[in-house]
N, C-alpha and C. Protein backbone atom coordinates (compact mmCIF):
# COMPACT_ATOMS: atom_id res chain seq x y z
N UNK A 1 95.30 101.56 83.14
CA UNK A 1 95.89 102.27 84.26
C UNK A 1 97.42 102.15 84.25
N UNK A 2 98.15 100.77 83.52
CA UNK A 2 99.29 100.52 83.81
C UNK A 2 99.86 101.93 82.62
N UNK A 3 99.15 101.85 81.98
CA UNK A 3 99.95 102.50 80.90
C UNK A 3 100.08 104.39 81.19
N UNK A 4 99.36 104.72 81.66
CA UNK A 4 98.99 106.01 82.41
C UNK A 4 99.77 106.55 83.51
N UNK A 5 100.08 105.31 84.40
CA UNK A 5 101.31 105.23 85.30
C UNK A 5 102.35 105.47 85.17
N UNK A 6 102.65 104.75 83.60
CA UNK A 6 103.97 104.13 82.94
C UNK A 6 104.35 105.51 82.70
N UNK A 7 103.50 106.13 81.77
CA UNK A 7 103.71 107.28 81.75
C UNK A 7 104.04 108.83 82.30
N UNK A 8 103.53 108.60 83.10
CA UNK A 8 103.61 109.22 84.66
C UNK A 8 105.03 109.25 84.93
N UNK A 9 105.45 108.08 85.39
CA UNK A 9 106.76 107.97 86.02
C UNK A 9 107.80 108.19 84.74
N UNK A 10 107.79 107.97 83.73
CA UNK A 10 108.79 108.10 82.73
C UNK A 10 108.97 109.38 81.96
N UNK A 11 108.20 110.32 82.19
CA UNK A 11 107.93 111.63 82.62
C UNK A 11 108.89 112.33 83.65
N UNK A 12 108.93 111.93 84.99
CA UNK A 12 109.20 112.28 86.16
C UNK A 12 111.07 111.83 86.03
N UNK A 13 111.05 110.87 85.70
CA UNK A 13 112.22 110.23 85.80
C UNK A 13 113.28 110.81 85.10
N UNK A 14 114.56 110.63 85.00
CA UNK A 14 115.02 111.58 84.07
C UNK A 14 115.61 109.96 83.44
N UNK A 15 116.27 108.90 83.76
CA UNK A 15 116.44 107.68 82.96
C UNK A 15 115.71 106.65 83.19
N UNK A 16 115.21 105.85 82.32
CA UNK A 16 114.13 105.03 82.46
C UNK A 16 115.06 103.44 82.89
N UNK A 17 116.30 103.56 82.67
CA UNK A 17 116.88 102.33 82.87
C UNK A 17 116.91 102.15 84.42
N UNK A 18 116.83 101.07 84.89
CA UNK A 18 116.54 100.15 86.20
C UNK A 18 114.87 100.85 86.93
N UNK A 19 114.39 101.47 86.17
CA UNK A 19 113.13 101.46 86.37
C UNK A 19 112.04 100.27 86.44
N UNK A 20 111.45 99.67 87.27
CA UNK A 20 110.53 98.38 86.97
C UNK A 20 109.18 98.45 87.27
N UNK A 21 108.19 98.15 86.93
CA UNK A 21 106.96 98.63 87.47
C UNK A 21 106.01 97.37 87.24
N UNK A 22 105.44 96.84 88.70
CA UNK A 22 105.11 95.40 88.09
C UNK A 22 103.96 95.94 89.28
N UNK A 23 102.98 94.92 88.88
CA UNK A 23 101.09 94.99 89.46
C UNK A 23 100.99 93.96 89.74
N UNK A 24 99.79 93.63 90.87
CA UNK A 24 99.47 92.54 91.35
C UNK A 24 97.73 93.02 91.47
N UNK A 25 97.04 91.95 91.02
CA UNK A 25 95.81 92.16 91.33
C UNK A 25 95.39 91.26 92.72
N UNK A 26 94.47 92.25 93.30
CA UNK A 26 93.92 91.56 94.50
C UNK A 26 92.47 91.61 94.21
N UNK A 27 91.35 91.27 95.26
CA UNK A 27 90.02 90.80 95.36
C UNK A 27 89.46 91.94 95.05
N UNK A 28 89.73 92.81 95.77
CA UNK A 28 89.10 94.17 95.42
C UNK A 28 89.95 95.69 95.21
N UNK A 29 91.30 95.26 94.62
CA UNK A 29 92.43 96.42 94.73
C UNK A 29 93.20 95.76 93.27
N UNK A 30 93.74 96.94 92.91
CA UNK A 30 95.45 96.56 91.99
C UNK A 30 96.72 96.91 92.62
N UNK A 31 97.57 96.51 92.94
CA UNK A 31 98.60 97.54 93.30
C UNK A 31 99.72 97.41 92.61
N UNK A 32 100.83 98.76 92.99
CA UNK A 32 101.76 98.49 91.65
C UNK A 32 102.80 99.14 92.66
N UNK A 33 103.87 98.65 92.11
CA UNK A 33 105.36 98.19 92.86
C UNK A 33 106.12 98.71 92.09
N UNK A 34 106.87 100.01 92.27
CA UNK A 34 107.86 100.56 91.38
C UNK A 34 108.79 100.49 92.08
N UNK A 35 110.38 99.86 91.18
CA UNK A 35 111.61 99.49 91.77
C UNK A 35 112.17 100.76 90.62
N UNK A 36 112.86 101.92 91.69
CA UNK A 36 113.65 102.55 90.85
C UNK A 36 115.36 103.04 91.57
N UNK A 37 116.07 103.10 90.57
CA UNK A 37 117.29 103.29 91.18
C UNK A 37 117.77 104.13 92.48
N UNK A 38 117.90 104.55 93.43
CA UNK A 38 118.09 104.91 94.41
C UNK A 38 118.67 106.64 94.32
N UNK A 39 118.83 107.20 93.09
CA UNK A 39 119.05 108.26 92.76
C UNK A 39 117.71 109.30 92.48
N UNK A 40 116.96 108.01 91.76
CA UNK A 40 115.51 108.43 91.10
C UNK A 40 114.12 108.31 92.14
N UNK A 41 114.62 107.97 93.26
CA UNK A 41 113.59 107.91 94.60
C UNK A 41 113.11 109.32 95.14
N UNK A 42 113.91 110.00 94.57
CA UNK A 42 114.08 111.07 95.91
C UNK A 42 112.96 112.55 94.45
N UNK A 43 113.42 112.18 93.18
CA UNK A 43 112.46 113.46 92.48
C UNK A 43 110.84 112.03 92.55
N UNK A 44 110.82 111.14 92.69
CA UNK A 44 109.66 110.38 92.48
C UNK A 44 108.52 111.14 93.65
N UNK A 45 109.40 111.32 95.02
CA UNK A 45 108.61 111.11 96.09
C UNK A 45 108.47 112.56 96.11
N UNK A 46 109.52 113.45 96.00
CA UNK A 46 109.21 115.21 96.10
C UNK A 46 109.07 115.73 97.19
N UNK A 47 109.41 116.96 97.47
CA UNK A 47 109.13 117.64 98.46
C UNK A 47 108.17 117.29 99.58
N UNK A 48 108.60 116.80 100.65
CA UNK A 48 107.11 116.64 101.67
C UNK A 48 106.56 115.39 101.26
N UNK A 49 106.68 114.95 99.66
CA UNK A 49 105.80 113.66 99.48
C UNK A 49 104.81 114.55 98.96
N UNK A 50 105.41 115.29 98.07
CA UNK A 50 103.80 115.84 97.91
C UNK A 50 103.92 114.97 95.94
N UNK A 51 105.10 114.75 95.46
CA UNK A 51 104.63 114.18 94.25
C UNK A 51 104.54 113.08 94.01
N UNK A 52 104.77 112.20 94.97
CA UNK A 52 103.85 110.81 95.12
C UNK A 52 102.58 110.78 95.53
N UNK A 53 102.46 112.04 96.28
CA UNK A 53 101.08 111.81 96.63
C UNK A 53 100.29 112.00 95.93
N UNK A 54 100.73 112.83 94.57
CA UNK A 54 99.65 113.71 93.81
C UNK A 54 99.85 112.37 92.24
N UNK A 55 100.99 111.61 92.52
CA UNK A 55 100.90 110.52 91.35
C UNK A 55 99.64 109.20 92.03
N UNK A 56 99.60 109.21 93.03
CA UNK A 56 98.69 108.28 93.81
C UNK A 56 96.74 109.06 93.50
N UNK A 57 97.06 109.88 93.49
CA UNK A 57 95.28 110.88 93.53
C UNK A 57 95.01 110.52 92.11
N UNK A 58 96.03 111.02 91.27
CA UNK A 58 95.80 110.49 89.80
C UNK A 58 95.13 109.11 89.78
N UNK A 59 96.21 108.37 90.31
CA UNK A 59 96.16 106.65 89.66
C UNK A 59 94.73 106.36 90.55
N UNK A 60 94.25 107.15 91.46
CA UNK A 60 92.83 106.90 92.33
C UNK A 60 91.56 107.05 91.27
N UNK A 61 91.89 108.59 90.80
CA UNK A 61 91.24 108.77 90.34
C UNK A 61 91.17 108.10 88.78
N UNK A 62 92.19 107.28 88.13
CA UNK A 62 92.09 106.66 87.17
C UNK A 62 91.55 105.52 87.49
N UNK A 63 91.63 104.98 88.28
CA UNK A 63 90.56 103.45 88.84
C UNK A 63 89.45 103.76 88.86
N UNK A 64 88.99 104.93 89.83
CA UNK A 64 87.26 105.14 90.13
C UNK A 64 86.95 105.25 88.96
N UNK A 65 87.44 105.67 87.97
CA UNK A 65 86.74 106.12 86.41
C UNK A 65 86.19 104.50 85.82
N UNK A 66 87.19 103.55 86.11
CA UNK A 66 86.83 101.95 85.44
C UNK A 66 86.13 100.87 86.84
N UNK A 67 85.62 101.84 88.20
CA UNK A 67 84.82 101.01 88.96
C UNK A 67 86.18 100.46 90.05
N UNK A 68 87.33 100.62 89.72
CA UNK A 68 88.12 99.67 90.47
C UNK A 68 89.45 100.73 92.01
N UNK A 69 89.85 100.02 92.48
CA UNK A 69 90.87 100.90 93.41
C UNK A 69 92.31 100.61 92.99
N UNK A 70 92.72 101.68 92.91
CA UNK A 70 94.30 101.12 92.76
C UNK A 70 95.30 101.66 93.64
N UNK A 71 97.00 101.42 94.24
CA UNK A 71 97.41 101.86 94.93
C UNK A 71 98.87 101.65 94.31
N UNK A 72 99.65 102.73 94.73
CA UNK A 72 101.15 102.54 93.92
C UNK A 72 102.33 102.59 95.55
N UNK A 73 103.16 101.47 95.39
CA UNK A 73 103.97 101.26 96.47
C UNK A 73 105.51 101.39 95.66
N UNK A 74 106.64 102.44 96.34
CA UNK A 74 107.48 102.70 96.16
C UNK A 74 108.21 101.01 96.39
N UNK A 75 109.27 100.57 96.18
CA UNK A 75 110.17 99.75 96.79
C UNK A 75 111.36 99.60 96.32
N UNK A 76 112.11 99.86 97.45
CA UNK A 76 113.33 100.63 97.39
C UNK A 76 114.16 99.22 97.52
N UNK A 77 115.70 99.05 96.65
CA UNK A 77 116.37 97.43 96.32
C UNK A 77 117.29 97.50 96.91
């Protein structure tokens, strides 16, 4: 999933530098914590939020495929 993500966002992004993307597993969740430069927040999240939302349906639907949930949290430095 990390790698699918990775991809995802490095895609979207136009420079990959100060990009960070770090996961934490929980009991019954993964979640993942992208730190990106404050320039690169604004094409991440998109119009309305509609292209975070539609990078989040993905990464949903890439968990249900391996049994598991996953969730992606912006965080802004």
């Amino acid at each position: 999933m990390e790698e699918f993500l990775r991809y995802l966002i490095l895609n979207l992004v136009g420079t990959p530098e100060g990009m960070e993307l770090t996961q934490s597993h929980g009991p019954h969740k993964t979640l993942f914590r992208l730190k990106l430069p404050p320039a690169e927040i604004g094409k991440m999240i998109g119009k309305q939020g509609r292209t975070i939302e539609s990078i989040r349906n993905l990464l949903s639907a890439s968990a249900s495929r391996h049994g598991e949930k996953a969730s992606l949290q912006i965080v802004e430095e």
